[in-house]
Protein backbone atom coordinates (compact mmCIF):
# COMPACT_ATOMS: atom_id res chain seq x y z
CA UNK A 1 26.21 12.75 -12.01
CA UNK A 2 24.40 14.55 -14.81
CA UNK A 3 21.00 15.72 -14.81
CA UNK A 4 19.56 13.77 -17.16
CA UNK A 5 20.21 11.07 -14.67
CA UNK A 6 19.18 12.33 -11.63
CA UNK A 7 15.84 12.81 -12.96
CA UNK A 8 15.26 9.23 -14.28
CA UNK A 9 16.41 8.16 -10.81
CA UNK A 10 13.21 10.56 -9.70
CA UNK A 11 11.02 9.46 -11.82
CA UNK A 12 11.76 5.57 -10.99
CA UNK A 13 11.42 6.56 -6.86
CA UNK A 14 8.41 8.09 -7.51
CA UNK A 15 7.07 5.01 -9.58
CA UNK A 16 8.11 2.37 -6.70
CA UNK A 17 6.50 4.65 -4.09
CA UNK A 18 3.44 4.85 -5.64
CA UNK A 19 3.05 1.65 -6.48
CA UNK A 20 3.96 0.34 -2.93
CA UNK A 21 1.28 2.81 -1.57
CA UNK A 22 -1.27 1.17 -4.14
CA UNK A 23 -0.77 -2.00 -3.51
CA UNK A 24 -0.76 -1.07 0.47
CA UNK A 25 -4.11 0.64 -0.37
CA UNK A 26 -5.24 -2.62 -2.51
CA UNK A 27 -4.43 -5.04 0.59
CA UNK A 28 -6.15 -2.98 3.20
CA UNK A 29 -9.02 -2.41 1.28
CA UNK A 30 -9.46 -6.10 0.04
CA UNK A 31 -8.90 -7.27 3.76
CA UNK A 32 -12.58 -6.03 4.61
CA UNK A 33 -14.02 -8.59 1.89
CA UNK A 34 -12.07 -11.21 3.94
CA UNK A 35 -13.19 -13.42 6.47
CA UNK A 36 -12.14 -13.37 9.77
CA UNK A 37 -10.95 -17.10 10.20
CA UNK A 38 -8.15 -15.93 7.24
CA UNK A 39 -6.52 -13.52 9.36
CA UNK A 40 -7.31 -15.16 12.38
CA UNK A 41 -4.90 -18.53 10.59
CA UNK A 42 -2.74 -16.14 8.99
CA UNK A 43 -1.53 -14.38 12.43
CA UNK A 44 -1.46 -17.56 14.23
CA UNK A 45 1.44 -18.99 11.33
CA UNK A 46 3.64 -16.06 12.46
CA UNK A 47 2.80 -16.47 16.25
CA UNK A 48 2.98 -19.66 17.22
CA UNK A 49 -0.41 -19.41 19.23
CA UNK A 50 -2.03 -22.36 19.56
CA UNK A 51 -5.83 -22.69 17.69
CA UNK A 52 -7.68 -23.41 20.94
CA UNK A 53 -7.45 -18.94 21.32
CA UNK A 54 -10.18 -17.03 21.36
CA UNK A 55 -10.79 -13.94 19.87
CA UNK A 56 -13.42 -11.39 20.13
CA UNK A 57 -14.14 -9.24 16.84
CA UNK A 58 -15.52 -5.59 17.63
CA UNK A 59 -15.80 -3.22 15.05
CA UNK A 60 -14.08 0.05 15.82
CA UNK A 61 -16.09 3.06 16.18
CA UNK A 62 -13.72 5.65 14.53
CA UNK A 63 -11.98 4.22 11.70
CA UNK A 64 -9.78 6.06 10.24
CA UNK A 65 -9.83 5.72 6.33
CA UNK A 66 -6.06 5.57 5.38
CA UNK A 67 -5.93 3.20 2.24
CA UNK A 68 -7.85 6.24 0.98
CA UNK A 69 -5.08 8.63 1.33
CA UNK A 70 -2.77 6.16 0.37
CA UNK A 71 -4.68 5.57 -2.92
CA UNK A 72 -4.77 8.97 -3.78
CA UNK A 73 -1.07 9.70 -3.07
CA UNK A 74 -0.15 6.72 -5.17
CA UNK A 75 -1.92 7.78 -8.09
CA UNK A 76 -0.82 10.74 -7.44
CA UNK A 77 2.74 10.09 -7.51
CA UNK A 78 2.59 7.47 -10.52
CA UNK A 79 0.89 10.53 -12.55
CA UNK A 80 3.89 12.71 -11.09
CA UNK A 81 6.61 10.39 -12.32
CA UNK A 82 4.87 9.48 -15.86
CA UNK A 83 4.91 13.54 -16.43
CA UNK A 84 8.50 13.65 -15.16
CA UNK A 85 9.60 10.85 -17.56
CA UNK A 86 8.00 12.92 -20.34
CA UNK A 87 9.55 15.99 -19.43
CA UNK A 88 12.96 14.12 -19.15
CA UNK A 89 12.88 12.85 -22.82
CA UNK A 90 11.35 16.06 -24.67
């Protein structure tokens, strides 16, 4: 395999990575605007439970903030690969 080739391959695995980790980011950020009843119908489709359940909502003292990261590192990597692509054709 030439070169050439290899690095087109790069820059195309660094695209789809960085734009999985953006729209991971996108999902886990939007799902705080969401209510809970959404999620709560939503888990029970893939369950099976029945709708008579229960749940208690607590908020959790020390969130982490990962969709952060995960934003970052996908612009990050989408930046990567469009200067890679550049680099490739010059």
């Amino acid at each position: 395999m030439n070169r050439p080739r290899l690095e087109i391959r790069l820059c195309r695995l660094l695209t789809v990575i960085g734009l999985i980790l953006l729209v991971y980011a996108a999902l886990v950020l939007a799902s705080d605007w969401l209510p809970v009843d959404f999620w709560m119908s939503l888990s029970q489709l893939f369950s099976g439970q029945d709708r008579d359940a229960y749940y208690k909502i607590v908020e959790v003292g020390g969130r982490e903030r990962y969709e952060v990261t995960a934003l970052v590192l996908g612009f990050s990597l989408i930046v990567l690969a469009i200067m890679c692509r550049a680099r490739v054709r010059t």
